[in-house]
C-alpha atoms as a PDB file:
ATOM      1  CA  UNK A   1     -17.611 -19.118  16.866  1.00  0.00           C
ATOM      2  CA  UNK A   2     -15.242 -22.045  17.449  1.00  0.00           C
ATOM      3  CA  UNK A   3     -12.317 -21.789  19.149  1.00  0.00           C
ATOM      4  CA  UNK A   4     -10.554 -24.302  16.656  1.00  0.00           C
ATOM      5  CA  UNK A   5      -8.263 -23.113  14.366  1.00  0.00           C
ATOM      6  CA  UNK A   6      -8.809 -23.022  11.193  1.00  0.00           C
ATOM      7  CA  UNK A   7      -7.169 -25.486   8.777  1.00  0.00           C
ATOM      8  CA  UNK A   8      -4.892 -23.981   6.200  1.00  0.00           C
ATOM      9  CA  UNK A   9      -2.678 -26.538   4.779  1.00  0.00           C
ATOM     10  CA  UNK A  10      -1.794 -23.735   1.722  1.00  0.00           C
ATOM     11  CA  UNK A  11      -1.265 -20.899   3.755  1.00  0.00           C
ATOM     12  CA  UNK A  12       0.754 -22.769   6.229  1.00  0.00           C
ATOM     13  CA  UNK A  13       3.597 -23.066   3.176  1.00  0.00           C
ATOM     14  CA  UNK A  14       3.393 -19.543   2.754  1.00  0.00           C
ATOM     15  CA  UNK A  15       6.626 -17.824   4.505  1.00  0.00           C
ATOM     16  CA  UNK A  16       7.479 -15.449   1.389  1.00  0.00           C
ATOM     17  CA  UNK A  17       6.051 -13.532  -1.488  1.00  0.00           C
ATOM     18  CA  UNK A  18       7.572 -15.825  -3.522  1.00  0.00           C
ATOM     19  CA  UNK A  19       5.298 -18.673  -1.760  1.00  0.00           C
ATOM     20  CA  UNK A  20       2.093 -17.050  -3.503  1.00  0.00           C
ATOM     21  CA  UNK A  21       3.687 -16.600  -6.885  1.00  0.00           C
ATOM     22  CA  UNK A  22       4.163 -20.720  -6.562  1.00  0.00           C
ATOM     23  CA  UNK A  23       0.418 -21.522  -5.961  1.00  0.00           C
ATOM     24  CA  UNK A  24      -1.279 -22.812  -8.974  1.00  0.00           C
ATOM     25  CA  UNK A  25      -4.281 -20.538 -10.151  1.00  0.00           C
ATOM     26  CA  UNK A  26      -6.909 -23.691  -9.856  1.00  0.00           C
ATOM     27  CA  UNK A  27      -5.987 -23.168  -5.681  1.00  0.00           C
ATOM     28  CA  UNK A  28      -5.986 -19.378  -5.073  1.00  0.00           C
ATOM     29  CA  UNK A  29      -9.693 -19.232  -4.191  1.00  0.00           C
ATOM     30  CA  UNK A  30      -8.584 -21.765  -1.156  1.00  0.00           C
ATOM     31  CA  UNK A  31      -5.530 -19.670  -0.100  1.00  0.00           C
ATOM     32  CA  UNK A  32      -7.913 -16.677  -0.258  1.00  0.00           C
ATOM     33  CA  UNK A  33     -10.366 -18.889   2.058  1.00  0.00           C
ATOM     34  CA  UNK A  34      -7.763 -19.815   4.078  1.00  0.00           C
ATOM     35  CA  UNK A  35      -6.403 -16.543   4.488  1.00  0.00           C
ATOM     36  CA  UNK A  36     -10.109 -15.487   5.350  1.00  0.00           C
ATOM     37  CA  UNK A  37     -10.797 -17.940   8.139  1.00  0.00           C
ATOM     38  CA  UNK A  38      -7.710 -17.430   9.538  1.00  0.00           C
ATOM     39  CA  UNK A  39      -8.256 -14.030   9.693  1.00  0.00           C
ATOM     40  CA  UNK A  40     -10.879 -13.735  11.493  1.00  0.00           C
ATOM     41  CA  UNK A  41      -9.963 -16.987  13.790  1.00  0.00           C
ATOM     42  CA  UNK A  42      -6.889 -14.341  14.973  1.00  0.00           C
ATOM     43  CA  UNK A  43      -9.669 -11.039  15.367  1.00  0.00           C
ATOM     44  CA  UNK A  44     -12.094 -13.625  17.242  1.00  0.00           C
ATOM     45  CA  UNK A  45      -9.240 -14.449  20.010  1.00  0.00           C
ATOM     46  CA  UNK A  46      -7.521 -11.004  20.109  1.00  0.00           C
ATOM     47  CA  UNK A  47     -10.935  -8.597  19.977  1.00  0.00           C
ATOM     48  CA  UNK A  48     -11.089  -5.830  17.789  1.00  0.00           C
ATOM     49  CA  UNK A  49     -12.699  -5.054  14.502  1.00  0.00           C
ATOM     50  CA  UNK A  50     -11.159  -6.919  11.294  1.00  0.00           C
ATOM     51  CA  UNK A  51     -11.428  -3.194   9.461  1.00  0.00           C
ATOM     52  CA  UNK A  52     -10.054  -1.452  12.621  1.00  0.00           C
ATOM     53  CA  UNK A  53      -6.803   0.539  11.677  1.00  0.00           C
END
């Protein structure tokens, strides 16, 4: 695993609900991606289990 952070140029925009509602449909499958890898960029550096609760 990298220890590079992910780039997420859509879901750095994204401060409110309201954010998501904005992003086109032809780009939701790269907020979801982005969203994704930055996801598990965060579990990679803290530890932990993505599914823990």
């Amino acid at each position: 695993m990298t220890d590079n952070k992910p780039n997420t140029p859509l879901l750095d925009e994204i401060n409110l609900p309201v954010d998501v509602r904005k992003v086109p449909d032809c780009q939701l499958q790269q907020l979801a991606d982005e969203v994704r890898a930055d996801m598990i960029y965060s579990v990679s550096k803290t530890g932990g289990h993505l599914g823990a609760g």
